[in-house]
PDB file of N, CA and C in Angstrom:
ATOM      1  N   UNK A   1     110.858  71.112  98.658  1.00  0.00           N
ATOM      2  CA  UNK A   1     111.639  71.073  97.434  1.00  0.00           C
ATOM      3  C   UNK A   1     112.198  69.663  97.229  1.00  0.00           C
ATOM      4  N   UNK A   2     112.428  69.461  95.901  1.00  0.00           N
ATOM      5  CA  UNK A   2     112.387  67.870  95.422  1.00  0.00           C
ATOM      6  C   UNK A   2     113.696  68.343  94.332  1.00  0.00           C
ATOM      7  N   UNK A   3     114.531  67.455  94.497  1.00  0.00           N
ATOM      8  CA  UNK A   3     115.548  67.448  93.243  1.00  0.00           C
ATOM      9  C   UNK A   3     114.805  66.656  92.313  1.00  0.00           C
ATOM     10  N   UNK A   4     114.747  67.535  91.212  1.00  0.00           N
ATOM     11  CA  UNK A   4     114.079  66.444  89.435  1.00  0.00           C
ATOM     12  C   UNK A   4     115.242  65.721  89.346  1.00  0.00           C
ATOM     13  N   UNK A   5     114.872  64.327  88.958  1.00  0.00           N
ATOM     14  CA  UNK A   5     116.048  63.229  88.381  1.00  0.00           C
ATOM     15  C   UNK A   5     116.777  63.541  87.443  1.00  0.00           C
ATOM     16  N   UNK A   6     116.273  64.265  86.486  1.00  0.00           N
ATOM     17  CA  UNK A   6     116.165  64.228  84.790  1.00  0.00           C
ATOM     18  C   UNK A   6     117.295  65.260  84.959  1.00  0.00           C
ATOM     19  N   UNK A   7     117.595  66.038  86.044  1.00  0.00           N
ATOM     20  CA  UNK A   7     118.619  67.203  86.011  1.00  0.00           C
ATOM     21  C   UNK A   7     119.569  68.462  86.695  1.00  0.00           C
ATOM     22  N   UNK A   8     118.840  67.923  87.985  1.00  0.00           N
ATOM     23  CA  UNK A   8     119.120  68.534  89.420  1.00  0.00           C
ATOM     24  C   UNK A   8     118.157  69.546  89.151  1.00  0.00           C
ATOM     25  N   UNK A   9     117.201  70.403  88.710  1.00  0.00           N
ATOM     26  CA  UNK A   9     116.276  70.971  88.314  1.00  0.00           C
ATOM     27  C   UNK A   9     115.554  70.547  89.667  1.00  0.00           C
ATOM     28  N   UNK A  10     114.864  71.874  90.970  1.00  0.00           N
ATOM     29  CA  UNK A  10     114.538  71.497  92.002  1.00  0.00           C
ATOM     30  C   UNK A  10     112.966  71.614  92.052  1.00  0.00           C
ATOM     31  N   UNK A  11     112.423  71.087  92.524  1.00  0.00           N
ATOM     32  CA  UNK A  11     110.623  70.815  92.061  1.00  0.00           C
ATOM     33  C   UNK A  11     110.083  71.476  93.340  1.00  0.00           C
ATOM     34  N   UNK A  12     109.067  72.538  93.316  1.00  0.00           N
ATOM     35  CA  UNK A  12     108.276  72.745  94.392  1.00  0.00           C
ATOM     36  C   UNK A  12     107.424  72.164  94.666  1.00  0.00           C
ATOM     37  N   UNK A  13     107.211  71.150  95.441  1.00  0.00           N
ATOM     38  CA  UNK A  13     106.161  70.223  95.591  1.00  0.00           C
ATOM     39  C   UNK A  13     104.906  71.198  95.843  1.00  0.00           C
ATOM     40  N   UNK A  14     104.780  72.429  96.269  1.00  0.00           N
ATOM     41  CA  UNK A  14     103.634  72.670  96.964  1.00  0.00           C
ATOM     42  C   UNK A  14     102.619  73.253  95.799  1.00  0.00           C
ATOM     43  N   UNK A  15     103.789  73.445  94.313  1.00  0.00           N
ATOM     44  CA  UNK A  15     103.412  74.393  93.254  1.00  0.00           C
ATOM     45  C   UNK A  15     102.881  73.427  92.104  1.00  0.00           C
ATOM     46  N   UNK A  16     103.419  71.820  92.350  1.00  0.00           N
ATOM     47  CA  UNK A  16     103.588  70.597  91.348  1.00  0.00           C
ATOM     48  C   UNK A  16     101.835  70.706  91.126  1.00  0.00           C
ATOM     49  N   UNK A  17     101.562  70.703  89.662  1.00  0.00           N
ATOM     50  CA  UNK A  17     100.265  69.951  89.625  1.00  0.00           C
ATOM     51  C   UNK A  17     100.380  68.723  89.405  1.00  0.00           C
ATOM     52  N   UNK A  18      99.177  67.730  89.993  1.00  0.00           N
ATOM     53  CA  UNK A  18      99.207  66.509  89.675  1.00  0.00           C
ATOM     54  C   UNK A  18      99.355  65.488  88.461  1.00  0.00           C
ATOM     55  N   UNK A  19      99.627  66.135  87.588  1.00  0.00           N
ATOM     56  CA  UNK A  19      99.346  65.503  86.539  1.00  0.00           C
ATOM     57  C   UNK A  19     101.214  65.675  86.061  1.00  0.00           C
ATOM     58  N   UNK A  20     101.737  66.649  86.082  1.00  0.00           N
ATOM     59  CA  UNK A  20     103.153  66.879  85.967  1.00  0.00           C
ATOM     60  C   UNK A  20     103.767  66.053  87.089  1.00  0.00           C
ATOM     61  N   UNK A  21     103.185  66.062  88.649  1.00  0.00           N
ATOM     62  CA  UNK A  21     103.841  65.174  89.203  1.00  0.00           C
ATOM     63  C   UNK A  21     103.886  63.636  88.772  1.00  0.00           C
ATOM     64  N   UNK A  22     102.994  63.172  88.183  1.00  0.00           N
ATOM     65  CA  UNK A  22     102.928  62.035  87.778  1.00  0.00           C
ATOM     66  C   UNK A  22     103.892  61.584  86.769  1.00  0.00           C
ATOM     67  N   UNK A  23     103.905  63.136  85.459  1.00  0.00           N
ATOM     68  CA  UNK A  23     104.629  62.547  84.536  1.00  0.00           C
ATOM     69  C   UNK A  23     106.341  62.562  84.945  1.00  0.00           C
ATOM     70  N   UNK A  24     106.422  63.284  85.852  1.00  0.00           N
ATOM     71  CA  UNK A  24     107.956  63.144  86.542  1.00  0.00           C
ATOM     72  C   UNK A  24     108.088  61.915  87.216  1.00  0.00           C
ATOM     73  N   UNK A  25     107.399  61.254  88.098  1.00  0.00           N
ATOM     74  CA  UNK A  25     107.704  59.570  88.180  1.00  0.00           C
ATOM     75  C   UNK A  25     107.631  58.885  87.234  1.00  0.00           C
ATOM     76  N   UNK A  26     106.863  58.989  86.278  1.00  0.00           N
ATOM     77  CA  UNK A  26     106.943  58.401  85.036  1.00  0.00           C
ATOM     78  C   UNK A  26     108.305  58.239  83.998  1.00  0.00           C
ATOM     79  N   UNK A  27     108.782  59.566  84.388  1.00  0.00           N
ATOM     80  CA  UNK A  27     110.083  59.901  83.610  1.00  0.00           C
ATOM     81  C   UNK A  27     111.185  59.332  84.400  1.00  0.00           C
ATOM     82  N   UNK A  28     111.108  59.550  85.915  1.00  0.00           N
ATOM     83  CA  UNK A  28     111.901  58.777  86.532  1.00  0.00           C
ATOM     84  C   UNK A  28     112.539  57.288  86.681  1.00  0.00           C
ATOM     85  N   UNK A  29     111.502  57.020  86.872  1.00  0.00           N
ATOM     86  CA  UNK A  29     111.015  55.414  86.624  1.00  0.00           C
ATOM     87  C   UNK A  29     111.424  55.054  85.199  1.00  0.00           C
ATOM     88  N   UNK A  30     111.033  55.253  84.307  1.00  0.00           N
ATOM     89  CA  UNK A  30     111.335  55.098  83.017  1.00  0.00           C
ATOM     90  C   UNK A  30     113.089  55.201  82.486  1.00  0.00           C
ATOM     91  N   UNK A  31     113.512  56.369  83.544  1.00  0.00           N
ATOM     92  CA  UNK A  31     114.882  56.397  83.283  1.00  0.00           C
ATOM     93  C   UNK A  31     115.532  55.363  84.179  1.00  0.00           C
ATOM     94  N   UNK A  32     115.123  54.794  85.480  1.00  0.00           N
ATOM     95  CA  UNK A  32     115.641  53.844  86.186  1.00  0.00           C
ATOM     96  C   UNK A  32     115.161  52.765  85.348  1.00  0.00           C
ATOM     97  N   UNK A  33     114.502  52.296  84.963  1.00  0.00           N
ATOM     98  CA  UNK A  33     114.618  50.757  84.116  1.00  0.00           C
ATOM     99  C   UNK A  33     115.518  51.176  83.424  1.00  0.00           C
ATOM    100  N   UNK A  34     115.656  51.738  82.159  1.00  0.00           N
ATOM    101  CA  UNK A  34     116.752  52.120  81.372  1.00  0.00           C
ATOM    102  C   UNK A  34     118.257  51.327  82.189  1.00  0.00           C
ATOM    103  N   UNK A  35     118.486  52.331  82.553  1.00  0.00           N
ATOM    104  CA  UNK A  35     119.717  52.163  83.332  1.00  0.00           C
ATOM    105  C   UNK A  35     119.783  50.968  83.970  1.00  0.00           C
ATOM    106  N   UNK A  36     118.882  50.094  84.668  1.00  0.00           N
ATOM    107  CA  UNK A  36     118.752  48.762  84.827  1.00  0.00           C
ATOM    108  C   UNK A  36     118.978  47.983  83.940  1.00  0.00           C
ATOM    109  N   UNK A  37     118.688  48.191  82.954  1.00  0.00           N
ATOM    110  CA  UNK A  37     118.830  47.253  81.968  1.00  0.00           C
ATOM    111  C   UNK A  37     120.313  47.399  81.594  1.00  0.00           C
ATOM    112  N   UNK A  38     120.577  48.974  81.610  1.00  0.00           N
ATOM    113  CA  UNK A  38     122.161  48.805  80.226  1.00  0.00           C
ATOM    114  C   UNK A  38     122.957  47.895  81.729  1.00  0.00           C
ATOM    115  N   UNK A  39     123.054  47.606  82.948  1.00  0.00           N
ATOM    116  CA  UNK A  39     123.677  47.068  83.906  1.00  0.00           C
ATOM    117  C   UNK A  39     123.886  45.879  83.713  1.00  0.00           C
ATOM    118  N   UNK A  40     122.443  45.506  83.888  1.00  0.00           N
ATOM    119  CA  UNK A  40     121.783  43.859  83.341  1.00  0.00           C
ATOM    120  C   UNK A  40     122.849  43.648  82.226  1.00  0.00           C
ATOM    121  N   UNK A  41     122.662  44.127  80.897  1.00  0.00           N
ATOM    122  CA  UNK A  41     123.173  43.545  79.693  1.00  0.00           C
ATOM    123  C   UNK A  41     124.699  43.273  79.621  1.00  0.00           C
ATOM    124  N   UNK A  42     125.230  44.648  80.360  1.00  0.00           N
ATOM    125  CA  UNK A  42     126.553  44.465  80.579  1.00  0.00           C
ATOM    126  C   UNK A  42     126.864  43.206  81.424  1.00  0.00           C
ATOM    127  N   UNK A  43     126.366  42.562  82.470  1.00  0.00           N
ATOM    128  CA  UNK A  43     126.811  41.661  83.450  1.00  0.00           C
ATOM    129  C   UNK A  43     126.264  40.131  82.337  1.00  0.00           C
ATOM    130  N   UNK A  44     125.464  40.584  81.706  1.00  0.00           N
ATOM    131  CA  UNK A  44     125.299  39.451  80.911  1.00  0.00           C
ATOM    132  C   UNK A  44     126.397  39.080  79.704  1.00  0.00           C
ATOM    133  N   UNK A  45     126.934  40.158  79.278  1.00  0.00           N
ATOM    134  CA  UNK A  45     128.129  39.904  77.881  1.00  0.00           C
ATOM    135  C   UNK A  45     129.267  39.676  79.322  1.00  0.00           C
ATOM    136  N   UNK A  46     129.527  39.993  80.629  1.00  0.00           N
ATOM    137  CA  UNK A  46     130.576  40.106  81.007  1.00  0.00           C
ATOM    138  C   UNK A  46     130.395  38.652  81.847  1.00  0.00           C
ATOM    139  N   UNK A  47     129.903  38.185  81.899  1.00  0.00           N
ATOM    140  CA  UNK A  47     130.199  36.360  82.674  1.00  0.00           C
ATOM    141  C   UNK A  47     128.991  35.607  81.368  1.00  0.00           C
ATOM    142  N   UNK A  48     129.074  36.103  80.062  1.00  0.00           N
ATOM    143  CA  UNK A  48     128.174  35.033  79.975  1.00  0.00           C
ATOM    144  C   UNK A  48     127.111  34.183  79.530  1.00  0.00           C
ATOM    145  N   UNK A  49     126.015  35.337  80.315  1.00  0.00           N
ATOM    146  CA  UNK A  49     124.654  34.502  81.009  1.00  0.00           C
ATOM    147  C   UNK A  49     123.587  35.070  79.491  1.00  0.00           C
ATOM    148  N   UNK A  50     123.707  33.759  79.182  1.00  0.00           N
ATOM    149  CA  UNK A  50     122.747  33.714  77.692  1.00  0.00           C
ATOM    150  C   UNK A  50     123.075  34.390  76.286  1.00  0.00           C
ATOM    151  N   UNK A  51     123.953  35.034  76.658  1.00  0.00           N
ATOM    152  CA  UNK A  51     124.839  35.232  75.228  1.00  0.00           C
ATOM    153  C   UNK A  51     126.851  35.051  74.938  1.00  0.00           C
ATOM    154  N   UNK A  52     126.595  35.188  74.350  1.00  0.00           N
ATOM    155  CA  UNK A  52     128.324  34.752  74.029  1.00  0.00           C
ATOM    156  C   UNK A  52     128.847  35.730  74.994  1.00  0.00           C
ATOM    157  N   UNK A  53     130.208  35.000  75.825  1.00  0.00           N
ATOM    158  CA  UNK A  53     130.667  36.149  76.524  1.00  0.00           C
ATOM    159  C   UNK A  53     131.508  37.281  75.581  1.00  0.00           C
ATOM    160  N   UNK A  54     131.499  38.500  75.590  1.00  0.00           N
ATOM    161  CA  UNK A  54     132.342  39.633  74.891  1.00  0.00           C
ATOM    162  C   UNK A  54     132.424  41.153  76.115  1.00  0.00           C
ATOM    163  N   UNK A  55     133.906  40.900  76.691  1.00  0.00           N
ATOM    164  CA  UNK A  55     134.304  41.783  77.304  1.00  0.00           C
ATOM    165  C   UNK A  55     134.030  43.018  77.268  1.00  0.00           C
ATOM    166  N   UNK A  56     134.032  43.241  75.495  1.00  0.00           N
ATOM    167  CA  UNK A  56     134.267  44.850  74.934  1.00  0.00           C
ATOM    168  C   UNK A  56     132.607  44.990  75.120  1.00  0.00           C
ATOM    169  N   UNK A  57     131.717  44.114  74.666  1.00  0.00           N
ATOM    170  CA  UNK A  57     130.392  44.690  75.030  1.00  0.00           C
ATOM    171  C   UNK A  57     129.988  44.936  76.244  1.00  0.00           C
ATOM    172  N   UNK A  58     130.586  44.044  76.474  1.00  0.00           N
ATOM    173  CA  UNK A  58     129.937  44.398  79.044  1.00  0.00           C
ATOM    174  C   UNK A  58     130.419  45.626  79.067  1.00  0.00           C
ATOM    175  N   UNK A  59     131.767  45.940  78.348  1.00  0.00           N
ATOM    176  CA  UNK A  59     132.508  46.998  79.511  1.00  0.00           C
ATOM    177  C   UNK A  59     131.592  48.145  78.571  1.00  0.00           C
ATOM    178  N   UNK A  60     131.269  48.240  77.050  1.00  0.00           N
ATOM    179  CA  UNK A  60     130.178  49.487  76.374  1.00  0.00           C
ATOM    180  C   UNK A  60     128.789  49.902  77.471  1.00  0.00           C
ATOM    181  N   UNK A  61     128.236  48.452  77.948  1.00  0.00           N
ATOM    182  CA  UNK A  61     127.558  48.753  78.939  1.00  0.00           C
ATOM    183  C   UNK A  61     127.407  49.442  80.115  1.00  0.00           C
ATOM    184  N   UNK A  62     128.223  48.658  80.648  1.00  0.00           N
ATOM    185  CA  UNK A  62     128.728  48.926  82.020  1.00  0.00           C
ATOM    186  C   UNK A  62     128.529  50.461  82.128  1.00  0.00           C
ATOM    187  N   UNK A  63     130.024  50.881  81.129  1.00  0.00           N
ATOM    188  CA  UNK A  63     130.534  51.888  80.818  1.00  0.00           C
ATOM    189  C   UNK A  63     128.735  53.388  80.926  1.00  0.00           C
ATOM    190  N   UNK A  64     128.174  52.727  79.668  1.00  0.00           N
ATOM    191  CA  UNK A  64     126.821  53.960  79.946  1.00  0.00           C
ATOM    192  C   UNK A  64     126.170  53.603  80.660  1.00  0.00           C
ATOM    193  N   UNK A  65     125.713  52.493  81.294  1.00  0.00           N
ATOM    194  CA  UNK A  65     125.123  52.652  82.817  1.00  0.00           C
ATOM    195  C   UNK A  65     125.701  53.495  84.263  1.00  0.00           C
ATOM    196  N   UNK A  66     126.877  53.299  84.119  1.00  0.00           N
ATOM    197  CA  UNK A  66     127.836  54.083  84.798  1.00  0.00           C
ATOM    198  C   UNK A  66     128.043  55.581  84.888  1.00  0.00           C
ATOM    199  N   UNK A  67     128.016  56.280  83.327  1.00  0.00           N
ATOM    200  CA  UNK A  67     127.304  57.091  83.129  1.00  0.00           C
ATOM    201  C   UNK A  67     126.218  57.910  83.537  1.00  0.00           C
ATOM    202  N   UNK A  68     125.127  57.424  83.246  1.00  0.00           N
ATOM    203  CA  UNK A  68     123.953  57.352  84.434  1.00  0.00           C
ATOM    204  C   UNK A  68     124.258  57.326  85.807  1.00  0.00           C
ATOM    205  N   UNK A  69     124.870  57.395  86.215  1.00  0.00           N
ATOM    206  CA  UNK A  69     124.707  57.242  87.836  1.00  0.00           C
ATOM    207  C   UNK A  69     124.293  55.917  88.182  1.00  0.00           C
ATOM    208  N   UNK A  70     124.654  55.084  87.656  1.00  0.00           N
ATOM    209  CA  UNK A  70     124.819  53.436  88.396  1.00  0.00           C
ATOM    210  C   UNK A  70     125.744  53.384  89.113  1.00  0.00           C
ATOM    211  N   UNK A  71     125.763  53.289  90.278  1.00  0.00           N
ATOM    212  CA  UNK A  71     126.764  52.830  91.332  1.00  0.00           C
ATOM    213  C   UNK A  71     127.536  51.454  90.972  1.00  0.00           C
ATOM    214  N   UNK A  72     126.623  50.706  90.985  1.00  0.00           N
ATOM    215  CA  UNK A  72     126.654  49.161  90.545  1.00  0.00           C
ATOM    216  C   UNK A  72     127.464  48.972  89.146  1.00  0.00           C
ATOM    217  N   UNK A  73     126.790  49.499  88.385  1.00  0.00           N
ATOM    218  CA  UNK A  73     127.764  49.634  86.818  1.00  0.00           C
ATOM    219  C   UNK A  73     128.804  49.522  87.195  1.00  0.00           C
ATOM    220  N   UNK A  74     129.071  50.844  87.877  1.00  0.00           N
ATOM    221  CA  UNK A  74     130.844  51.553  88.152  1.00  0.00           C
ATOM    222  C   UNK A  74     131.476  50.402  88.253  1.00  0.00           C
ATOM    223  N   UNK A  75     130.970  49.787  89.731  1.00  0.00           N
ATOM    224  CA  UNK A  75     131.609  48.521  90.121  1.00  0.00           C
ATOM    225  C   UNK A  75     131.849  47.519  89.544  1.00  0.00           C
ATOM    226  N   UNK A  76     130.836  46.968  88.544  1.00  0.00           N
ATOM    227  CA  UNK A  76     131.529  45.640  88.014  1.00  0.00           C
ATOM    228  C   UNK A  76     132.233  45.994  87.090  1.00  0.00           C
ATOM    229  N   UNK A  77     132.246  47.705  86.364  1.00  0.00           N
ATOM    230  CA  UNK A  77     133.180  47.968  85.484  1.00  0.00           C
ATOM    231  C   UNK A  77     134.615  48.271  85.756  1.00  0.00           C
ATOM    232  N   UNK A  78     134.454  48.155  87.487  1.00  0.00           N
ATOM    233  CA  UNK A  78     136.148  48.336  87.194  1.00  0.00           C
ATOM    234  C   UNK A  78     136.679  47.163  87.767  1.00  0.00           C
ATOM    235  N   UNK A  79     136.141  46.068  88.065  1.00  0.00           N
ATOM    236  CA  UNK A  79     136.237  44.827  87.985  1.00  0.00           C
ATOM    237  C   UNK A  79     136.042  43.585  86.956  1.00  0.00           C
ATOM    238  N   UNK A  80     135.821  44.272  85.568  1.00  0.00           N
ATOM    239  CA  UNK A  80     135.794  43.923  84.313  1.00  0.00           C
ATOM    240  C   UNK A  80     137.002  42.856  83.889  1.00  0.00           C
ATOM    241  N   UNK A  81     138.449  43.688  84.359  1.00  0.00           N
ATOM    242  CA  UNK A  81     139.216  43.099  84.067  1.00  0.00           C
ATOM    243  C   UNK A  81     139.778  41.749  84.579  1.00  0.00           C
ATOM    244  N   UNK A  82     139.263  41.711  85.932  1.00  0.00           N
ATOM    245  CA  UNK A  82     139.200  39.996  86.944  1.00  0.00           C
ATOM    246  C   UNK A  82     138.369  39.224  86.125  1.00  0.00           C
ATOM    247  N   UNK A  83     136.927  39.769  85.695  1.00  0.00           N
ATOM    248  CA  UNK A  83     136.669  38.486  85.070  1.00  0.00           C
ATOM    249  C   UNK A  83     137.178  37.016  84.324  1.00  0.00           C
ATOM    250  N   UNK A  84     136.479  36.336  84.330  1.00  0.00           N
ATOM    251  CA  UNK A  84     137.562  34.709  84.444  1.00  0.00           C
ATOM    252  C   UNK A  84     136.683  34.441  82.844  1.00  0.00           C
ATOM    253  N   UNK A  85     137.849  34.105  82.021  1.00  0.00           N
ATOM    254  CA  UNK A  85     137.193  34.142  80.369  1.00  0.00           C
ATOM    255  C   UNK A  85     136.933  32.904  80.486  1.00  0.00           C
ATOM    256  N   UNK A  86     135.410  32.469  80.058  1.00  0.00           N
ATOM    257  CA  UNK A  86     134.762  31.167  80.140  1.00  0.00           C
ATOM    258  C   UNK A  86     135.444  30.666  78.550  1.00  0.00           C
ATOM    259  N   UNK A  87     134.820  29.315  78.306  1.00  0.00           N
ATOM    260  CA  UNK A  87     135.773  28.804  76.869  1.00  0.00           C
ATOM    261  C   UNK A  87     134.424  28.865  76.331  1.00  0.00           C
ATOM    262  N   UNK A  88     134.746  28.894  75.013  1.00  0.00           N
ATOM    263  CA  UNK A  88     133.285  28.730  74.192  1.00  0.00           C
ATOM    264  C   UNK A  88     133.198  27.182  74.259  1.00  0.00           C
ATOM    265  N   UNK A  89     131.722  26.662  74.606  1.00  0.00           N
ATOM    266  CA  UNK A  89     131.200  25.439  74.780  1.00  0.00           C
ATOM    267  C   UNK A  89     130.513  24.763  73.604  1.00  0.00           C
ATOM    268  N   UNK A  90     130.753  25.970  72.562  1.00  0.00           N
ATOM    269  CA  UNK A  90     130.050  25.414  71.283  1.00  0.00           C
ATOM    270  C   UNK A  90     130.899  24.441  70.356  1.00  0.00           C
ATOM    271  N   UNK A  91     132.443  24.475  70.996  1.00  0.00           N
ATOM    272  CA  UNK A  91     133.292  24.189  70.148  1.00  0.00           C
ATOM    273  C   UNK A  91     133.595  22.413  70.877  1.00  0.00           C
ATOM    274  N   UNK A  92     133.458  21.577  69.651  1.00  0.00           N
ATOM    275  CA  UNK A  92     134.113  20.250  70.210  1.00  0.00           C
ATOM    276  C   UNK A  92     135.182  20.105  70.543  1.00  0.00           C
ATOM    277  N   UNK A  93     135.404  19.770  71.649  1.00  0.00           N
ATOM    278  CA  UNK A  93     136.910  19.659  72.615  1.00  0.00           C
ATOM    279  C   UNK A  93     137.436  18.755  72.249  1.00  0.00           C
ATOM    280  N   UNK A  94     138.999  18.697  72.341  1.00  0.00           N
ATOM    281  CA  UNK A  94     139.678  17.826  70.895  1.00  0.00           C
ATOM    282  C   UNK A  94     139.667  16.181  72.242  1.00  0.00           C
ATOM    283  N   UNK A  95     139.834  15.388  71.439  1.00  0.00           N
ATOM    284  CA  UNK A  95     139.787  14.087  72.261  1.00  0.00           C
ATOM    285  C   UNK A  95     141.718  13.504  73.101  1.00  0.00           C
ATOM    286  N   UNK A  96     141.540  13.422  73.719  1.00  0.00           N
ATOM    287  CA  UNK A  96     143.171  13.055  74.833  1.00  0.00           C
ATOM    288  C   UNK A  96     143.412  12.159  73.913  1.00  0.00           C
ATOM    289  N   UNK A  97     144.824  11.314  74.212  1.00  0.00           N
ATOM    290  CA  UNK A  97     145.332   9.871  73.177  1.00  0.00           C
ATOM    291  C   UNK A  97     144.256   8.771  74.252  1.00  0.00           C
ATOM    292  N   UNK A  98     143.698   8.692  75.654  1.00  0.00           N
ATOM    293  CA  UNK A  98     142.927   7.648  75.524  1.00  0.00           C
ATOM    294  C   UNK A  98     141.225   7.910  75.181  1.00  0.00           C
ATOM    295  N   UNK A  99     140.986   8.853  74.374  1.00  0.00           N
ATOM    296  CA  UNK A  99     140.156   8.869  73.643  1.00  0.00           C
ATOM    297  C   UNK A  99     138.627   9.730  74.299  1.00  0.00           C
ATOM    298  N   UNK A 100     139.145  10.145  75.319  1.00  0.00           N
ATOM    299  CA  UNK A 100     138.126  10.805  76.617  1.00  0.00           C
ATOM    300  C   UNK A 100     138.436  12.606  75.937  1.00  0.00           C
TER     301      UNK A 100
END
């Protein structure tokens, strides 16, 4: 017996035809990238990395990866609030009186 991902739904391996077993890794798999990704995106709005940083979007992420059963999510979501707010770099930084 096999716990299905998709639902605690328990699988008899001995009863599985091959072709259903397949499409259940398929579904599996398919649901683990998913969830990889909403992680990914969140850690990306939350330090940063290639898009504008926005707190409220990491933590939307985080938040439904977490959901899912991301361990990892959980974690940087409840460490959301340590994050260190980078400055926007798009903006010209005003000049000192010696002109630096």
């Amino acid at each position: 017996m096999l716990a299905d991902l998709s639902g605690g739904e328990h699988i008899n391996l001995d009863k599985l035809h091959p072709i259903d077993a397949k499409n259940k890794i398929n579904q599996a798999t398919s649901r683990g990238i998913v969830i990889t990704a909403l992680r990914f995106l969140g850690q990306a709005y939350q330090e940063g990395f290639g898009v504008q940083q926005d707190l409220q979007k990491a933590r939307a992420f985080l938040q439904k990866g977490a959901d899912f059963g991301d361990l990892m999510a959980l974690a940087a979501l409840k460490n959301i609030d340590k994050t260190h707010k980078i400055n926007n770099c798009s903006k010209p930084q005003e000049k000192d009186k010696h002109g630096l």
